[in-house]
Protein backbone atom coordinates (compact mmCIF):
# COMPACT_ATOMS: atom_id res chain seq x y z
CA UNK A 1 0.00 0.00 0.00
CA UNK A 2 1.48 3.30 -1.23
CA UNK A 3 0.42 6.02 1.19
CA UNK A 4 1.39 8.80 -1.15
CA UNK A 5 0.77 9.84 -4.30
CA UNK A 6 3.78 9.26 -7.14
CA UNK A 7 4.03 13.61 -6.48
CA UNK A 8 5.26 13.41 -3.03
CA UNK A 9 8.85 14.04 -3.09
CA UNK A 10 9.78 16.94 -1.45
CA UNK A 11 11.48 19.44 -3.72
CA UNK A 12 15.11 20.31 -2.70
CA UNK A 13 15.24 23.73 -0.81
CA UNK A 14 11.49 23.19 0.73
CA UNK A 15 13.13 24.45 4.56
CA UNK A 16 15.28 27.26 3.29
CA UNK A 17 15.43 30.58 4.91
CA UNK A 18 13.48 32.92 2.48
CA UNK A 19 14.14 36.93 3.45
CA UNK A 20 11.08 37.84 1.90
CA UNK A 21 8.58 35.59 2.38
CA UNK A 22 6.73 36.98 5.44
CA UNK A 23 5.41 40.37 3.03
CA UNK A 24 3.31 37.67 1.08
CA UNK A 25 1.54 35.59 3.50
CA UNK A 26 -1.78 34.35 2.80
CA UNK A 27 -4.20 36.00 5.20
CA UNK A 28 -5.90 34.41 7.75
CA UNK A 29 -9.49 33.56 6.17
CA UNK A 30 -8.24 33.64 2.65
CA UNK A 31 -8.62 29.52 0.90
CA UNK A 32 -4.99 28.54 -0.41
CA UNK A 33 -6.76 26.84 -3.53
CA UNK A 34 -8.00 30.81 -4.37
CA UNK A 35 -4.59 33.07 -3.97
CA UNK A 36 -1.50 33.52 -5.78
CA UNK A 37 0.70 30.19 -6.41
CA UNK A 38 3.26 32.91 -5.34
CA UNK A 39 1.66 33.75 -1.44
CA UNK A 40 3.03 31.70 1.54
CA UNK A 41 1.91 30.01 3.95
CA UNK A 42 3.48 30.40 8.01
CA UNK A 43 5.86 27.67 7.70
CA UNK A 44 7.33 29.44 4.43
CA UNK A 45 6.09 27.13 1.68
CA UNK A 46 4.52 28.21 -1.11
CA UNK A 47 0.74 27.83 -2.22
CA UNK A 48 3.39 26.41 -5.57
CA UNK A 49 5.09 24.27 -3.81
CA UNK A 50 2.47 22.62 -1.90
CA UNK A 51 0.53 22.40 -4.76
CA UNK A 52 2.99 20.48 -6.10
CA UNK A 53 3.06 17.76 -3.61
CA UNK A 54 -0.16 16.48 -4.16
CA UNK A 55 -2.11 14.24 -2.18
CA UNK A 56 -0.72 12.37 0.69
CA UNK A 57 2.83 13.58 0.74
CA UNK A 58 5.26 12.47 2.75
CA UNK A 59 4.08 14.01 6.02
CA UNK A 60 6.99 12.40 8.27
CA UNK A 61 9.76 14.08 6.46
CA UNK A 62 7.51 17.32 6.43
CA UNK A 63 7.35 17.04 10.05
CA UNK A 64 9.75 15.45 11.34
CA UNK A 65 7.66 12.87 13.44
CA UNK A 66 8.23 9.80 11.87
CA UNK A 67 5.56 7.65 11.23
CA UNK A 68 4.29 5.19 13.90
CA UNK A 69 5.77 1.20 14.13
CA UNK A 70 2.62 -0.87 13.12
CA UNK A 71 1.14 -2.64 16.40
CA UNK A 72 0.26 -5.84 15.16
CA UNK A 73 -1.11 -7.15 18.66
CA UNK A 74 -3.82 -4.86 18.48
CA UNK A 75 -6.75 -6.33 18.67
CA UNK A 76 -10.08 -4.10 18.31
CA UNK A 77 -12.37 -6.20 19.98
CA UNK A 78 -10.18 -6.11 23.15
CA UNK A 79 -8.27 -3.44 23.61
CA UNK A 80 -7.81 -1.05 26.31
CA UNK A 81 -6.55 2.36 26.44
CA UNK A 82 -3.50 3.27 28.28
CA UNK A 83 -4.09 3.54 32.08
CA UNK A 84 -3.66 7.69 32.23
CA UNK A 85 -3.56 9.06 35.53
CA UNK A 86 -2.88 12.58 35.34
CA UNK A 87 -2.54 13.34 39.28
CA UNK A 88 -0.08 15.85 40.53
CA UNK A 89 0.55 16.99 44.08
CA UNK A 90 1.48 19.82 45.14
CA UNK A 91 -1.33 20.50 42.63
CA UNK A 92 -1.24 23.21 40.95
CA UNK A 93 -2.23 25.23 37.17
CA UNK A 94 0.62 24.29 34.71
CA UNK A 95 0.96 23.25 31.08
CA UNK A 96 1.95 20.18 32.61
CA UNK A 97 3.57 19.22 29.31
CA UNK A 98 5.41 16.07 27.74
CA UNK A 99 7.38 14.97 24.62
CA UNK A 100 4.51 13.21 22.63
CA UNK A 101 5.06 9.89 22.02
CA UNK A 102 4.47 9.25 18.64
CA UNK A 103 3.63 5.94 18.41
CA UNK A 104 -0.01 6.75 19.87
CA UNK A 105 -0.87 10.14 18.75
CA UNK A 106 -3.96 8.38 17.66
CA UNK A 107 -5.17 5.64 20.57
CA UNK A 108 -8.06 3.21 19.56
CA UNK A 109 -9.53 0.98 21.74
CA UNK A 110 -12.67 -1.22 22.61
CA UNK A 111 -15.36 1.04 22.32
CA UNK A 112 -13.88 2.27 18.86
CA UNK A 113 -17.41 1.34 17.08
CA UNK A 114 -19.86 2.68 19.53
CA UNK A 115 -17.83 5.74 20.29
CA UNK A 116 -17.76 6.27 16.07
CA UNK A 117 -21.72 6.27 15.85
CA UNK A 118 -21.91 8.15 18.84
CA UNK A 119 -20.04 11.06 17.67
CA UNK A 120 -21.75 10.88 14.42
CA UNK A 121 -24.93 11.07 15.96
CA UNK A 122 -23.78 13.98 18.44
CA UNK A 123 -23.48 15.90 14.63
CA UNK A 124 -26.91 14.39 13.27
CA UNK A 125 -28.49 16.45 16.09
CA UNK A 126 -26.17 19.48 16.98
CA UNK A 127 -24.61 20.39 13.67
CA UNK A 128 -22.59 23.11 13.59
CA UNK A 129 -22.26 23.11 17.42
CA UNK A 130 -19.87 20.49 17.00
CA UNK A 131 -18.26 20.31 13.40
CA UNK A 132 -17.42 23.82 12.07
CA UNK A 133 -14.35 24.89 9.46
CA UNK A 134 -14.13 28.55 8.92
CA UNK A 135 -13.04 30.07 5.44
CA UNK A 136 -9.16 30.05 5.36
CA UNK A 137 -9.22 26.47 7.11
CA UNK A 138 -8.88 24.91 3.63
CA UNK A 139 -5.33 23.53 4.02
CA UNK A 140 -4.84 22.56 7.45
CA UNK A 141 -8.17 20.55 7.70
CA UNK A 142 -6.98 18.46 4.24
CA UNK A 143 -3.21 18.41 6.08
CA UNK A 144 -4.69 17.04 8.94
CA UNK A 145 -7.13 14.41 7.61
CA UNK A 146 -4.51 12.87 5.51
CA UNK A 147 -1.59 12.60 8.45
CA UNK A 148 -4.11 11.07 10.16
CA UNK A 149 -5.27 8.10 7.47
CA UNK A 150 -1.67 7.97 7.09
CA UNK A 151 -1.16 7.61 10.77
CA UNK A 152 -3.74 4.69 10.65
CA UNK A 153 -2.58 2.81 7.97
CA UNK A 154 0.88 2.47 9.47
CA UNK A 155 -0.14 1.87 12.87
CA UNK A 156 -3.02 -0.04 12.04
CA UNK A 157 -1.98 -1.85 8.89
CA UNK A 158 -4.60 -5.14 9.47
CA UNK A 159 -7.69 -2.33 10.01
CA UNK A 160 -7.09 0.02 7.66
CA UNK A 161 -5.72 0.88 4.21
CA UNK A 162 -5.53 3.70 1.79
CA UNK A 163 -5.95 3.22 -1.92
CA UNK A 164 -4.24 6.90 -2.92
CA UNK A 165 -4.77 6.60 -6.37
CA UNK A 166 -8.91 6.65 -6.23
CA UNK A 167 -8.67 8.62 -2.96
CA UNK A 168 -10.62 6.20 -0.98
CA UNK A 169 -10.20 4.81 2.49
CA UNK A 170 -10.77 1.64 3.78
CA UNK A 171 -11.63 1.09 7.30
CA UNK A 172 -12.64 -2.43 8.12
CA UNK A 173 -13.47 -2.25 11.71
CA UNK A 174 -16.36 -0.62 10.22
CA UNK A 175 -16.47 -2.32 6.70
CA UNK A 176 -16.90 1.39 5.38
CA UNK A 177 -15.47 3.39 2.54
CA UNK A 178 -14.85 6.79 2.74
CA UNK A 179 -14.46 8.39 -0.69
CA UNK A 180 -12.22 11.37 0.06
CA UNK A 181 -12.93 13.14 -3.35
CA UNK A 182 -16.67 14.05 -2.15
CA UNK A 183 -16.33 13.85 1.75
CA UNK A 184 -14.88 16.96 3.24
CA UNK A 185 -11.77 16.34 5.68
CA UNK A 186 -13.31 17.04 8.96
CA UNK A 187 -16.28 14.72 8.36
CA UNK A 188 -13.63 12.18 7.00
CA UNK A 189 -12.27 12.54 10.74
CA UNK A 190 -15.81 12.11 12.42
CA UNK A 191 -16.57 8.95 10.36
CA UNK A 192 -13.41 6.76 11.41
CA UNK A 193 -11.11 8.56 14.13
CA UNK A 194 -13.08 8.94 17.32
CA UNK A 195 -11.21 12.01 18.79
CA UNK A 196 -11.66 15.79 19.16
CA UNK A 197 -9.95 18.28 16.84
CA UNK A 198 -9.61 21.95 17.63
CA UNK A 199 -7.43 23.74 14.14
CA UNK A 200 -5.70 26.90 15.23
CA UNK A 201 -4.36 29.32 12.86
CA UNK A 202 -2.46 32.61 13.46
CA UNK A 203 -4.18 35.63 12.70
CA UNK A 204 -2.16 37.54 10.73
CA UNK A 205 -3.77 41.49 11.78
CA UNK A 206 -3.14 40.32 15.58
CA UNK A 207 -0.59 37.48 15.91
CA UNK A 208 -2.58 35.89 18.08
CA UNK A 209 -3.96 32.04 17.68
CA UNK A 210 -7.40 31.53 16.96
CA UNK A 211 -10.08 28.55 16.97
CA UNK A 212 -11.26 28.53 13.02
CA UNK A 213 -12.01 24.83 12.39
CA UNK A 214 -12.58 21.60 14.11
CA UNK A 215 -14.82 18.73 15.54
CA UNK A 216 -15.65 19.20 19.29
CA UNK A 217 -17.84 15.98 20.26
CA UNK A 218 -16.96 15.25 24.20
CA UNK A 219 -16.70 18.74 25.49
CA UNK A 220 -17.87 19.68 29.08
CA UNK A 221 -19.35 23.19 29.55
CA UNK A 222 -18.99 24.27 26.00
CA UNK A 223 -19.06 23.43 22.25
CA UNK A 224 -17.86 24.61 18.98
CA UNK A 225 -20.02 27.14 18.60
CA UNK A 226 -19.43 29.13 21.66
CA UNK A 227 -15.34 29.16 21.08
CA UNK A 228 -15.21 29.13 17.37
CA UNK A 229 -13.01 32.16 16.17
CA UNK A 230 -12.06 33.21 19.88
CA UNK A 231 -7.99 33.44 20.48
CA UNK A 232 -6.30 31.28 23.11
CA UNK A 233 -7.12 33.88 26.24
CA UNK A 234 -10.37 33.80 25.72
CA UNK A 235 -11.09 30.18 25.11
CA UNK A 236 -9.00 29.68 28.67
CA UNK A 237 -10.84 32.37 30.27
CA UNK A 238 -13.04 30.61 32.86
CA UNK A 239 -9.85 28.63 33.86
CA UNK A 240 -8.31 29.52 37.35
CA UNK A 241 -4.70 31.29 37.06
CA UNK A 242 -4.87 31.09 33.35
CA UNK A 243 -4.13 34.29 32.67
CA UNK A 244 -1.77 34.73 35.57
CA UNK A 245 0.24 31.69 35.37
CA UNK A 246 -0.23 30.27 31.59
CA UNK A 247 -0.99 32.60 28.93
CA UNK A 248 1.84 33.59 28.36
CA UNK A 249 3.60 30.04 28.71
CA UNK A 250 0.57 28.94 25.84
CA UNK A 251 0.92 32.05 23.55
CA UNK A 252 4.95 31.49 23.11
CA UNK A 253 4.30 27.75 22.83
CA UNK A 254 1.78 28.65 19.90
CA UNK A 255 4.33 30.91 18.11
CA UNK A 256 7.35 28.88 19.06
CA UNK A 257 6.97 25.13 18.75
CA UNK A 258 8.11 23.69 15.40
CA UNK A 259 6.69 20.48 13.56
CA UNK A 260 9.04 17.71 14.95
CA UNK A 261 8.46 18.80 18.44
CA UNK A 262 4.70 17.82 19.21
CA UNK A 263 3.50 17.77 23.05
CA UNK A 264 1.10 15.48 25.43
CA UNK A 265 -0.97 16.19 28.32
CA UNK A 266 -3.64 15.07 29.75
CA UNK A 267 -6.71 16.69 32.28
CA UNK A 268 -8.87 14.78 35.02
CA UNK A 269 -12.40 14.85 36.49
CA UNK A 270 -14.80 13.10 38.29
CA UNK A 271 -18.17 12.16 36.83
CA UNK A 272 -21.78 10.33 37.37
CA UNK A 273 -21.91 7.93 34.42
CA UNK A 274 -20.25 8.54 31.41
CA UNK A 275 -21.07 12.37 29.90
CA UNK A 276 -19.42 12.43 26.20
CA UNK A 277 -21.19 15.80 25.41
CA UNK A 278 -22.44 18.15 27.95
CA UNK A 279 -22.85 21.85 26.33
CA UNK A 280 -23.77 24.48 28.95
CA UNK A 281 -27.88 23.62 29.77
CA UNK A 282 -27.29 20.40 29.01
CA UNK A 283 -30.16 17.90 31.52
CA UNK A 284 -26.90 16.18 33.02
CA UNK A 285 -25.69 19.17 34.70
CA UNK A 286 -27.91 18.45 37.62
CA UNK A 287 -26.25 15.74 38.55
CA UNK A 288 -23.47 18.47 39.47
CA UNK A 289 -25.28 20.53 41.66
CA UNK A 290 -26.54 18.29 44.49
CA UNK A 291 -24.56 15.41 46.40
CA UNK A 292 -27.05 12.73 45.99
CA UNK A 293 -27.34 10.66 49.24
CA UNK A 294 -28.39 8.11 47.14
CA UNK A 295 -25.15 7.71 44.44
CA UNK A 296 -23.63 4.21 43.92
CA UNK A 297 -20.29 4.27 43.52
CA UNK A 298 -20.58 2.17 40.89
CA UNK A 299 -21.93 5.52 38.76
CA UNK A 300 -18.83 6.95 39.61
CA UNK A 301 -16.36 7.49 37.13
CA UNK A 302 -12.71 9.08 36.34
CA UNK A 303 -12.46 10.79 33.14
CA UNK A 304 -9.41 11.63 31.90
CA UNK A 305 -8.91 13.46 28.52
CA UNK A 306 -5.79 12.81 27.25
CA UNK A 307 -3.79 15.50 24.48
CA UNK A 308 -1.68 16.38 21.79
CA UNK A 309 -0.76 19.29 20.56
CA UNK A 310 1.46 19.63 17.37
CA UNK A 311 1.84 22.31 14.19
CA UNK A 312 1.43 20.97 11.10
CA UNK A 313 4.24 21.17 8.61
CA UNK A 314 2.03 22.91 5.42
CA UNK A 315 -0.62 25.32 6.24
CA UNK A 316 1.56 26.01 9.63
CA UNK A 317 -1.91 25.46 11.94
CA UNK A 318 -2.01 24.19 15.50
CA UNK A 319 -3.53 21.04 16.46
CA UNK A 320 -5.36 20.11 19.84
CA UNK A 321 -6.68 16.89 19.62
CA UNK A 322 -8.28 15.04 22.99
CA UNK A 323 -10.39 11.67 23.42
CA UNK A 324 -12.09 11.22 26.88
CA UNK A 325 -11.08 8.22 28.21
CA UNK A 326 -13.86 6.85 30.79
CA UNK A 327 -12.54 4.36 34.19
CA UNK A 328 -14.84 3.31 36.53
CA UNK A 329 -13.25 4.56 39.81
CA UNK A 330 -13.70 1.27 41.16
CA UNK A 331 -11.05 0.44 39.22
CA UNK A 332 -8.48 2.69 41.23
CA UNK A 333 -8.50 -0.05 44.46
CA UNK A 334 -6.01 -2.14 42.13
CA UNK A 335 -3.64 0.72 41.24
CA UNK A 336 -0.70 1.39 43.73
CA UNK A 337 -0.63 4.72 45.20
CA UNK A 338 -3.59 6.45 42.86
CA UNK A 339 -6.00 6.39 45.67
CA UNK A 340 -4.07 7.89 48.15
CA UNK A 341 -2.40 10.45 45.82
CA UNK A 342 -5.87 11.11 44.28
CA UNK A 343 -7.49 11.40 48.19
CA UNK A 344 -4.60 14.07 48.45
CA UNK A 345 -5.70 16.14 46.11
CA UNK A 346 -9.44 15.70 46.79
CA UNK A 347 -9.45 16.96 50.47
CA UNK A 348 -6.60 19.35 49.90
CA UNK A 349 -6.66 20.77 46.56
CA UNK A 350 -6.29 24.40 45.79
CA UNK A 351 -10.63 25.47 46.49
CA UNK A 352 -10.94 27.71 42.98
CA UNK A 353 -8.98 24.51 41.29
CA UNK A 354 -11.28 22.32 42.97
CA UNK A 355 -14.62 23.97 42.30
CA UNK A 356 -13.44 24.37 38.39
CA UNK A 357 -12.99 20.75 38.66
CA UNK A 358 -16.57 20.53 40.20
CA UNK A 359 -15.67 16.70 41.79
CA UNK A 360 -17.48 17.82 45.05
CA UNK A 361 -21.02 16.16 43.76
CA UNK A 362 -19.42 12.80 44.35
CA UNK A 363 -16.77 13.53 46.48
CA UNK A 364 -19.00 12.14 49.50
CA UNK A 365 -18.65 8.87 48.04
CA UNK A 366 -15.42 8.81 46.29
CA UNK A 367 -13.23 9.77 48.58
CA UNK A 368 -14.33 7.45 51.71
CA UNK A 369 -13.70 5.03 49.29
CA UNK A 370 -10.21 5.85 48.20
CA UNK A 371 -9.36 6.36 51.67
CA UNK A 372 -10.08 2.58 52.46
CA UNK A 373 -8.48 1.96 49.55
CA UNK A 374 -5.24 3.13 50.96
CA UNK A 375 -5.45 2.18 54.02
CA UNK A 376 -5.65 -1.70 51.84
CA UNK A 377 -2.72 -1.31 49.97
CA UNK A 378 -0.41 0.01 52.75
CA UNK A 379 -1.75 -3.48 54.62
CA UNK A 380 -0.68 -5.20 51.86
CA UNK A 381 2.74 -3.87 51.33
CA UNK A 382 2.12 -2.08 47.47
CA UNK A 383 2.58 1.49 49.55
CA UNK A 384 4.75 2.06 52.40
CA UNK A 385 3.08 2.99 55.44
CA UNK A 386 4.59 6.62 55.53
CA UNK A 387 4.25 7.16 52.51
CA UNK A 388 3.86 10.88 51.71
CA UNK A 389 1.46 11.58 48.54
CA UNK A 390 3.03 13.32 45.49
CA UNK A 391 3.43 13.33 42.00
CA UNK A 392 4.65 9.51 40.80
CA UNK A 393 8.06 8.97 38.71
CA UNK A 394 5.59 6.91 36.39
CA UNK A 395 3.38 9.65 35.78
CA UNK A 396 0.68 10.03 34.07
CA UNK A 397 0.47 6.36 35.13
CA UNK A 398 1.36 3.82 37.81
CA UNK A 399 3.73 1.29 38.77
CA UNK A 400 3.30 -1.97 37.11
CA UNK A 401 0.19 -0.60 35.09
CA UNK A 402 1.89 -1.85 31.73
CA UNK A 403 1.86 -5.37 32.74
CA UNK A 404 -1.37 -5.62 34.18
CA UNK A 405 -2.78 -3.31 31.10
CA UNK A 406 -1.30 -5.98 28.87
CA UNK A 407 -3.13 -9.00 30.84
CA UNK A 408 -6.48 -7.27 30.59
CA UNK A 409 -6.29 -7.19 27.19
CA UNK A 410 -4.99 -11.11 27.02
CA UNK A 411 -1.20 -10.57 25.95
């Protein structure tokens, strides 16, 4: 399988220093397939030049993130995500950031079917408050769908495969075809890779980064339509210390970070059940405003979305991308350390951190239970009994969560 087209080699010259380039930049909601072959785009190649690469170029070399090793143990119909456990103590507002590891900049797993139609049917009935591409988004959101098919296809060679000559994609978890001729990129992402997008481009009258395309399907308190076209500042606004302690950390990253340098992260919270997509007014938002004497903790639930962050080597755009990754906190009695450390930062978390979180709706059953937890695995030896709670070497997970991740799955 050929996962570029025969016009993919990248002309000599492509990263040259070019004095002049920067007085011929195509503006901000201007297409590339409508301006000059002459006009640039932010990472200095020309609308020419990029032209000239066709479909599916080679997006490693662009980059400089090579493309993932295949992972031919993957099995669909049992597979788990990674065990992320975000936790930090002291706990505090930072960036939190980490080298991404390329190998899973796109993590499927068990639920990859029901999460697909799902999503799909989040856009049936929301539309545009969920899938949105402003004019000027042309590029990056056909840059990003194809780094992502070719991102499958490697990683996922016995799922997935690319026939680059018709332009149509094969996913056989599904036993769909996506023609990518007549599909536009964005919905080419909603119909096979079941994770949030969020495209930001640089506006060229302010400098700042802006939200102009993207598909937002397992967002908590907002959608696309109440951030779409809003810079960095205020998309972050209703988070504590934002402006005071990462603004300015998230504007240079933004301007900064070059292609082969892409980041992870990951958030946490607490949940009844398993909210995907809450938008603000949204019926499950009552569960957050009463401590129901009458919640099982078997309702109770971590959530954890894990992110990436990387620019794109063409149209020079910013990429957030985020899956929510659901864990019945039962789950944490078997994990050495988590409860404690996550007890920690229940009962003594900074308050306007805390109430941003907005845990405290099942914190009355939670943390009793992570605090017998503890006291269990100190009994048993997996923590010592002085232990003091903070931030684990293994973070964001646990020791010895890769070999008991591997035996749930059955290698």
């Amino acid at each position: 399988m050929d996962l570029a087209t025969n016009s993919n080699e990248i002309p000599k010259g492509f990263i040259a220093t070019r004095p002049d380039w920067t007085k011929n930049v195509v503006p901000l909601k201007a297409s590339y397939l409508s301006v000059d072959p002459s006009m640039f785009m932010p990472c200095q190649f020309s609308i020419k030049e990029i032209q000239s690469l066709g479909n599916f170029p080679d997006y490693a070399t662009l980059s400089g993130v090579p493309l993932p090793k295949p992972y031919l143990d993957f099995d669909i119909r049992t597979a788990l995500p990674r065990p992320y456990r975000p936790f930090r103590w002291t706990y505090h507002q930072t960036m939190s950031l980490a080298k991404m590891e390329s190998d899973w900049w796109l993590e499927l797993e068990n639920t990859y079917t029901s999460r697909i139609k799902q999503r799909k049917q989040l856009y049936t009935d929301h539309g545009e408050a969920v899938l949105q591409a402003l004019p000027g988004t042309e590029l990056a959101c056909k840059e990003l769908m194809e780094m992502a098919l070719q991102f499958l296809c490697a990683r996922y060679p016995h799922y997935f495969r690319l026939d680059a000559s018709d332009r149509v994609f094969h996913n056989d978890i599904l036993q769909t075809e996506t023609d990518l001729v007549n599909t536009p990129p964005l919905h080419v992402l909603l119909e096979n890779i079941p994770e949030d997008f969020a495209i930001m481009l640089r506006d060229d009258t302010t400098g700042l980064y802006t939200f102009r395309a993207g598909i937002i399907c397992s967002a908590l308190g907002w959608n696309v339509s109440s951030k779409i076209g809003l810079p960095l500042h205020e998309i972050h606004a209703p988070i504590p210390d934002y402006r005071e302690k990462m603004q300015f950390s998230m504007d240079r990253y933004f301007a900064k970070t070059p292609t082969d340098k892409p980041i992870q992260r990951g958030s946490w919270g607490l949940e009844i059940d398993q909210p995907l997509y809450m938008p603000p007014g949204h019926p499950h938002e009552v569960h957050r405003s009463t401590q129901a004497s009458d919640l099982a903790l078997s309702r109770c639930h971590l959530r954890v979305d894990w992110q990436t962050l990387r620019r794109l080597p063409l149209s020079g755009s910013v990429v957030f991308n985020f899956k929510a990754l659901f864990t019945p906190v039962s789950d944490l009695r078997a994990e050495p350390y988590i409860p404690g450390l996550l007890a920690k930062i229940l009962g003594e978390g900074k308050s306007s951190l805390m109430q941003y979180k907005n845990t405290w709706h099942v914190e009355h059953v939670v943390r009793p239970a992570l605090a017998t937890w503890h006291r269990e695995q100190v009994a048993r030896g997996l923590v010592p009994e002085r232990w003091e709670p903070h931030t684990l070497e293994e973070s964001p997970w646990y020791p010895g969560w890769e070999r008991r991740w591997r035996e749930n799955q059955g290698f």
